[in-house]
C-alpha atoms as a PDB file:
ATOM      1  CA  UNK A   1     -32.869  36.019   8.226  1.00  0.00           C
ATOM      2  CA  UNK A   2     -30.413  33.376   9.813  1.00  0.00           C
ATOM      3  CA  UNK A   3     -28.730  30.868   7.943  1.00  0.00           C
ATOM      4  CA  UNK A   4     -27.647  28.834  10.667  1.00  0.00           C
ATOM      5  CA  UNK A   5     -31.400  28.394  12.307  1.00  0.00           C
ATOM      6  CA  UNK A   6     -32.308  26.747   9.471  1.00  0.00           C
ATOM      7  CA  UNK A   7     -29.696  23.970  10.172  1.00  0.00           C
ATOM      8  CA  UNK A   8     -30.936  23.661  13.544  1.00  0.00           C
ATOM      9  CA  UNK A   9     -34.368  23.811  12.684  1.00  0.00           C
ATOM     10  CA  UNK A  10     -33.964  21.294  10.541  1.00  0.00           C
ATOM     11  CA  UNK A  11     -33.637  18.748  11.409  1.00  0.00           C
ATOM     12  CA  UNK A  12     -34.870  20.224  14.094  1.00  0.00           C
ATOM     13  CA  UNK A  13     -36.008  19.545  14.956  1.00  0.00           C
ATOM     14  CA  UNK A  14     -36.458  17.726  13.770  1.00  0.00           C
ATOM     15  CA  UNK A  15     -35.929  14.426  13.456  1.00  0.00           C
ATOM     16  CA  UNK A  16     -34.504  13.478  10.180  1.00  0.00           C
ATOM     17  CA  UNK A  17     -33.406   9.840   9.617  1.00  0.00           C
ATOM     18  CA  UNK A  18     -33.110   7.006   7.221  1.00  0.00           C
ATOM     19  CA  UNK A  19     -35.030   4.621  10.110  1.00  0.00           C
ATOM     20  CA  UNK A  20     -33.321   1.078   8.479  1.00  0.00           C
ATOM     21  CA  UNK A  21     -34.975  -0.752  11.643  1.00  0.00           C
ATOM     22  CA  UNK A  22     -38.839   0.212  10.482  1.00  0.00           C
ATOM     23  CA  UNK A  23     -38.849  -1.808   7.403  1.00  0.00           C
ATOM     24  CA  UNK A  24     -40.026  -5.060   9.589  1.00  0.00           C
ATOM     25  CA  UNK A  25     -43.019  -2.560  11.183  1.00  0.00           C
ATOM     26  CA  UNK A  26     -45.657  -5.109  10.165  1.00  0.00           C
ATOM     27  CA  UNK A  27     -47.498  -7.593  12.554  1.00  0.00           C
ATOM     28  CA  UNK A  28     -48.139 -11.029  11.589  1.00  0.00           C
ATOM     29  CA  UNK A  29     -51.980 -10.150  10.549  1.00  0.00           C
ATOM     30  CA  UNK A  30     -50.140  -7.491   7.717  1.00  0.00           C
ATOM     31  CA  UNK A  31     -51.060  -4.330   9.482  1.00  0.00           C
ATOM     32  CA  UNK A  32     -48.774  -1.432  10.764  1.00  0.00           C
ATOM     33  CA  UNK A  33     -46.669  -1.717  13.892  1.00  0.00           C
ATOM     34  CA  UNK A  34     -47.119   1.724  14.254  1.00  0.00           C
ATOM     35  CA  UNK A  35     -45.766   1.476  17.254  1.00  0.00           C
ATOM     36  CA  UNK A  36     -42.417   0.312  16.513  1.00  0.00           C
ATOM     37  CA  UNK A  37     -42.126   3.026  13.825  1.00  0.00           C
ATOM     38  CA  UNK A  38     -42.847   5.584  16.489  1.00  0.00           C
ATOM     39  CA  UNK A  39     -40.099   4.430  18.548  1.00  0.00           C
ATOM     40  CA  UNK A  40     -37.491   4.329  15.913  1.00  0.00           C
ATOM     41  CA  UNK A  41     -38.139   8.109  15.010  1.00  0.00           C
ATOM     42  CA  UNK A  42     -37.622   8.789  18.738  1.00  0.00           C
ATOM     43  CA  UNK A  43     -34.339   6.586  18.957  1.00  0.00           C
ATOM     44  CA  UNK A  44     -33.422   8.213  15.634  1.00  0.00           C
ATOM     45  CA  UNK A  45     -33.936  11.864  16.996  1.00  0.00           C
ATOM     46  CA  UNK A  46     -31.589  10.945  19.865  1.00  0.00           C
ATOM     47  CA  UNK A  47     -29.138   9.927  16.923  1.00  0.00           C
ATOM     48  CA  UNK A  48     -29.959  13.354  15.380  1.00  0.00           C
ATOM     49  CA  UNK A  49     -29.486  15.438  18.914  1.00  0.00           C
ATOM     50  CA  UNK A  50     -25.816  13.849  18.795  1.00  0.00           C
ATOM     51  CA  UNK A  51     -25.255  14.524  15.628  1.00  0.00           C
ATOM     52  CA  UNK A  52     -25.856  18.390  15.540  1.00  0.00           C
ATOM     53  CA  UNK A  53     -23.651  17.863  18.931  1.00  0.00           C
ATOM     54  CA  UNK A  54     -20.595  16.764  17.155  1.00  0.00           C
ATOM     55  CA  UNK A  55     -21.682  18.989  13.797  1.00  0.00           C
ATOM     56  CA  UNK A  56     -21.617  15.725  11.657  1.00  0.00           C
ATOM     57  CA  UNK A  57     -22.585  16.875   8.448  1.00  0.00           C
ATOM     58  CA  UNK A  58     -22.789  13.941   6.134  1.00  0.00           C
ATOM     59  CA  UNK A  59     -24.870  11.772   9.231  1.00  0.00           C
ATOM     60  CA  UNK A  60     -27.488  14.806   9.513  1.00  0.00           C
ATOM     61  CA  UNK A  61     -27.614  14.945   5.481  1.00  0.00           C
ATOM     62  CA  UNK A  62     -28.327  11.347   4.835  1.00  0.00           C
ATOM     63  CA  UNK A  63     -31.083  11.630   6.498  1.00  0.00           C
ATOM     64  CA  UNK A  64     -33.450  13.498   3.566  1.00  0.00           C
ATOM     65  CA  UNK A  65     -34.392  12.098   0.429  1.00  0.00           C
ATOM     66  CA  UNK A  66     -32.973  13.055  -2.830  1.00  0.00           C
ATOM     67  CA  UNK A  67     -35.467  15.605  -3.549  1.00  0.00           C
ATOM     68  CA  UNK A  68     -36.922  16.610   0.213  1.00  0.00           C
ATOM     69  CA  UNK A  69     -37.716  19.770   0.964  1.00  0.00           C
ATOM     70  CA  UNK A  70     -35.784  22.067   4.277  1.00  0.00           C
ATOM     71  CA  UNK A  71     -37.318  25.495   5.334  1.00  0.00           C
ATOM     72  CA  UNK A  72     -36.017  27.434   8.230  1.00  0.00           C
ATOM     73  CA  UNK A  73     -36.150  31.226   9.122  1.00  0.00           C
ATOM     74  CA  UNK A  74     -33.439  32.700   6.591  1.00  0.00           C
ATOM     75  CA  UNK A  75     -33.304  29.194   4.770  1.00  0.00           C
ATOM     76  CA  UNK A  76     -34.592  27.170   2.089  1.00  0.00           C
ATOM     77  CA  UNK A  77     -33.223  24.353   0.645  1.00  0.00           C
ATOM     78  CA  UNK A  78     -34.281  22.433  -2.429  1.00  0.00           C
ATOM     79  CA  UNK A  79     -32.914  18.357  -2.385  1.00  0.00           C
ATOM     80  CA  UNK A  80     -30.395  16.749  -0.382  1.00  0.00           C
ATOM     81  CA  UNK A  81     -27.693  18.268  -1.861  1.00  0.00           C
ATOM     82  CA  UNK A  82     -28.350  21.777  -0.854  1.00  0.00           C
ATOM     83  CA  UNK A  83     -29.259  20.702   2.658  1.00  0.00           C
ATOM     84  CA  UNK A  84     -26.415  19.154   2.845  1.00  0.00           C
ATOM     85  CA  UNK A  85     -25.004  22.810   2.144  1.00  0.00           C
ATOM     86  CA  UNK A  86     -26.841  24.143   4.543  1.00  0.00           C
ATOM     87  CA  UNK A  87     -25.677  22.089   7.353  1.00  0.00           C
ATOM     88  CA  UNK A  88     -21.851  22.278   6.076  1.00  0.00           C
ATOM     89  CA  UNK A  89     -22.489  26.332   6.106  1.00  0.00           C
ATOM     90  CA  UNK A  90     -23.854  25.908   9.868  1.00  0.00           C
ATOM     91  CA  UNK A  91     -21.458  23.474  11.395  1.00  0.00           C
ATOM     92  CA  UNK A  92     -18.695  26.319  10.702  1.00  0.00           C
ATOM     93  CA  UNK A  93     -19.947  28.900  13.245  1.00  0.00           C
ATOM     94  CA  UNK A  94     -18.175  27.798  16.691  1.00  0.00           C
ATOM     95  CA  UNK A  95     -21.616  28.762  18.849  1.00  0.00           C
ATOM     96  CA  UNK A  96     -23.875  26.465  16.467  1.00  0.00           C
ATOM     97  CA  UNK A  97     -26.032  24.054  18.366  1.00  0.00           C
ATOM     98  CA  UNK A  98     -29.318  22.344  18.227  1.00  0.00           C
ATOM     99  CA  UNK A  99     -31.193  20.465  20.785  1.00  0.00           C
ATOM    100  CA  UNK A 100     -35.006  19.303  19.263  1.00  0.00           C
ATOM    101  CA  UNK A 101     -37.809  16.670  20.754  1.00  0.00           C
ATOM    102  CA  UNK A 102     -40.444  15.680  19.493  1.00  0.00           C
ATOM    103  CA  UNK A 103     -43.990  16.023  21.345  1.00  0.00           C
ATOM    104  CA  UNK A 104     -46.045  14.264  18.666  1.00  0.00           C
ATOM    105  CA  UNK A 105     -45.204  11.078  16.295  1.00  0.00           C
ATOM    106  CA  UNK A 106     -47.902  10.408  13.839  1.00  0.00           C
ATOM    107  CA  UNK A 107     -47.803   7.043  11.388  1.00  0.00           C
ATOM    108  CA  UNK A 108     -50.158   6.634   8.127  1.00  0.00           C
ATOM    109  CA  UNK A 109     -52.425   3.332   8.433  1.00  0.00           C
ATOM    110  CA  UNK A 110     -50.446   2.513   5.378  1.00  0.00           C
ATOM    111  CA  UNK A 111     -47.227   2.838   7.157  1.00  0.00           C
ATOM    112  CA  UNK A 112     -45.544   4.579   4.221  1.00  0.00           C
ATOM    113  CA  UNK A 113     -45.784   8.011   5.922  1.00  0.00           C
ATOM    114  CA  UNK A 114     -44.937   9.176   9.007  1.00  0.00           C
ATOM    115  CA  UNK A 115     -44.717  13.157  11.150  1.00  0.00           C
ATOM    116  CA  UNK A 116     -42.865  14.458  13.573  1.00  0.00           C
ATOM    117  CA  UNK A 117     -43.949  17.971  15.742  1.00  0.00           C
ATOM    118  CA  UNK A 118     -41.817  19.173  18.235  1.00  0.00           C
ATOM    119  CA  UNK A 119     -39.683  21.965  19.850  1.00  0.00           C
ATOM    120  CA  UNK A 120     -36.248  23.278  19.413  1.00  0.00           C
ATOM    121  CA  UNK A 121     -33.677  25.527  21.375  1.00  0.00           C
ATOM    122  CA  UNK A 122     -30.252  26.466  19.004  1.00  0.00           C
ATOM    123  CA  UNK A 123     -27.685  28.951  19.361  1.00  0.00           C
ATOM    124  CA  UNK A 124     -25.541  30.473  16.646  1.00  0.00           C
ATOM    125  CA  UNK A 125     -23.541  33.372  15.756  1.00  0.00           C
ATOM    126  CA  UNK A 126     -25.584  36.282  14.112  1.00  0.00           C
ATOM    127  CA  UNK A 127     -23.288  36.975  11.125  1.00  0.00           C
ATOM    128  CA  UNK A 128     -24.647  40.963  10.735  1.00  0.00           C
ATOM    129  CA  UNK A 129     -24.012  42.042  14.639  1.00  0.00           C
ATOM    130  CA  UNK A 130     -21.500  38.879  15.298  1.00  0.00           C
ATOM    131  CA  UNK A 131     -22.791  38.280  18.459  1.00  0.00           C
ATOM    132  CA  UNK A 132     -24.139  34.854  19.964  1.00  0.00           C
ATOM    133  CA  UNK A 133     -28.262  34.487  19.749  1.00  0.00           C
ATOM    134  CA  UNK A 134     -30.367  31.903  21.043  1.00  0.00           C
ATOM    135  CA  UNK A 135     -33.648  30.861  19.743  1.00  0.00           C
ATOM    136  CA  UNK A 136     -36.602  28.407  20.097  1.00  0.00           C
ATOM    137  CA  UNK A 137     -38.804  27.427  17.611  1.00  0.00           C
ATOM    138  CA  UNK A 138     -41.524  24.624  16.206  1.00  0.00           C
ATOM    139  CA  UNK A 139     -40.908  22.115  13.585  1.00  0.00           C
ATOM    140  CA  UNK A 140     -42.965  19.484  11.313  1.00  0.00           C
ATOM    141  CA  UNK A 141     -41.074  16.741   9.949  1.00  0.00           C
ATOM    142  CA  UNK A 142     -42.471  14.681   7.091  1.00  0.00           C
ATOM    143  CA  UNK A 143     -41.035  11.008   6.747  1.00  0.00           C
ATOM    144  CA  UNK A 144     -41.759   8.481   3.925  1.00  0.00           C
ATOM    145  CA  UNK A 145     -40.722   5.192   3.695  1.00  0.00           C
ATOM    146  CA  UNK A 146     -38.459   4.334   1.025  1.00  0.00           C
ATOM    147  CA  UNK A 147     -38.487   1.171  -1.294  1.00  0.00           C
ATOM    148  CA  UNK A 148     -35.910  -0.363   0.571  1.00  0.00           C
ATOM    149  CA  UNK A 149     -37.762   0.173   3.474  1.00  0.00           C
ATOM    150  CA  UNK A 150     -35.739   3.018   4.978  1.00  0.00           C
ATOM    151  CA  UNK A 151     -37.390   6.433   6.325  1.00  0.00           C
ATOM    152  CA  UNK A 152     -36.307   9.272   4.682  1.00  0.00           C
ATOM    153  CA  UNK A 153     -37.535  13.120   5.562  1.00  0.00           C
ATOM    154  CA  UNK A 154     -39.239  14.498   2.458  1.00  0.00           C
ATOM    155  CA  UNK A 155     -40.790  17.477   3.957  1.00  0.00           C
ATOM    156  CA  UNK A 156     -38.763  19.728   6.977  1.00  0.00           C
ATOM    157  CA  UNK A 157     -40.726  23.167   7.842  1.00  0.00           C
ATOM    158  CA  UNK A 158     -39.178  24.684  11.316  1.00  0.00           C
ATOM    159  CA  UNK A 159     -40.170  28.206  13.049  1.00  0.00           C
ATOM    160  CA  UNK A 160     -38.962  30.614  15.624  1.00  0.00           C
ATOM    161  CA  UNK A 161     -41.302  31.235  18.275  1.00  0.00           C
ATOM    162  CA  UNK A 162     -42.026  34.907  18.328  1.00  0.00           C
ATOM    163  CA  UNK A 163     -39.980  37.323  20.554  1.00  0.00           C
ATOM    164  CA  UNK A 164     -37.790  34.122  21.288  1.00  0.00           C
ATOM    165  CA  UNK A 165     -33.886  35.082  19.263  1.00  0.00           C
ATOM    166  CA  UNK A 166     -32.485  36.864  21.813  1.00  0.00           C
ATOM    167  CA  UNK A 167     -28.140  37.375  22.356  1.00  0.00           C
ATOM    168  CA  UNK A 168     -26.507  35.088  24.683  1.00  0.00           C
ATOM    169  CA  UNK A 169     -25.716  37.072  28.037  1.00  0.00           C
ATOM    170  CA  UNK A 170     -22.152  37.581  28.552  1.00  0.00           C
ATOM    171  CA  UNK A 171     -20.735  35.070  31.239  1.00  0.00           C
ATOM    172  CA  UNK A 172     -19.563  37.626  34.590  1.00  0.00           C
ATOM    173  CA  UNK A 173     -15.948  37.135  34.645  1.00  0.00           C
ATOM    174  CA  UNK A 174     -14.731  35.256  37.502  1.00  0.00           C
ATOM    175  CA  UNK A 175     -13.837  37.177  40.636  1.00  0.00           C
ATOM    176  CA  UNK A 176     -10.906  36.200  43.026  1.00  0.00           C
ATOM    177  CA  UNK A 177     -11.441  35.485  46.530  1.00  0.00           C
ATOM    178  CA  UNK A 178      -9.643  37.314  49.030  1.00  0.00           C
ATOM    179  CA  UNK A 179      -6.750  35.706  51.288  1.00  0.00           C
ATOM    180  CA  UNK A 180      -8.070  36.195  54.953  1.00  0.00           C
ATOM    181  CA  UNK A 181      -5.110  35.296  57.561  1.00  0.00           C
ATOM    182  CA  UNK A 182      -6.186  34.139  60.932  1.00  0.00           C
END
């Protein structure tokens, strides 16, 4: 279907992110600070929302592990490397964006795993008609910490809400006003 959903989708919605400031989620008694991991997905999905903003490819890329796993309408992407291709192909189209929050942040009582479920919006240009579309969608992200106690996405499933990719209206043109003389 579309390439460039799946780049929006992605992360979409995700949220992907190496989350550097979760490795000290424990409380003194040893158990999870679930908590603080939950906010530093949210403060790292802000990260992500500016990222797909300014089309950063390598910032949104870092953010899987090695061997993670990306699925998006049109799109599926084995490892980091071909995600990485997959944003790179996206960030070319001028009308690519993605805006994604998540509704639902979910830790294991291990703290080694973590979710993410959320919404998206994106826009891109359909490369068949070459017209703008706009979509919404549904994603699950799938974090796990890493051994040096980063968060990395492993797992990143996204879907388009039925009915929802629709083309962008055309903008009216502007219209001049008339002079009126007293």
């Amino acid at each position: 279907m579309r390439k460039s959903i799946s780049i929006g989708l992605l992360a979409t919605a995700a949220g992907a992110m190496a989350l550097s400031g979760c490795n000290k989620a424990m409380t003194n008694t040893g158990a999870v600070d679930t908590n603080m991991v939950k906010q530093a997905i949210k403060a790292d999905e802000a990260k992500q929302n500016r990222d797909f903003k300014a089309k950063d490819t390598e910032a949104l890329a870092e953010r899987y592990a090695d061997d993670a796993f990306f699925v998006a309408p049109g799109v599926t992407a084995n490892g980091s490397t071909a995600i990485r291709q997959v944003f790179a192909n996206a960030s070319t189209d001028p009308a690519f964006s993605v805006q994604f929050s998540s509704d639902k942040v979910g830790v294991s009582a291990s703290g080694d795993m973590a979710y993410a479920r959320g919404k998206f919006t994106e826009k891109y240009t359909d490369k068949k008609s070459g017209k703008v579309m706009t979509g919404s969608g549904s994603y699950l992200t799938v974090y796990q910490k890493q051994s040096d106690g980063n968060w990395k996405i492993v797992e990143d499933v996204a879907a388009a809400d039925p009915d929802s990719v629709k083309p962008v209206p055309p903008e009216k043109p502007a219209t001049r006003a008339k002079m009126v003389s007293f």
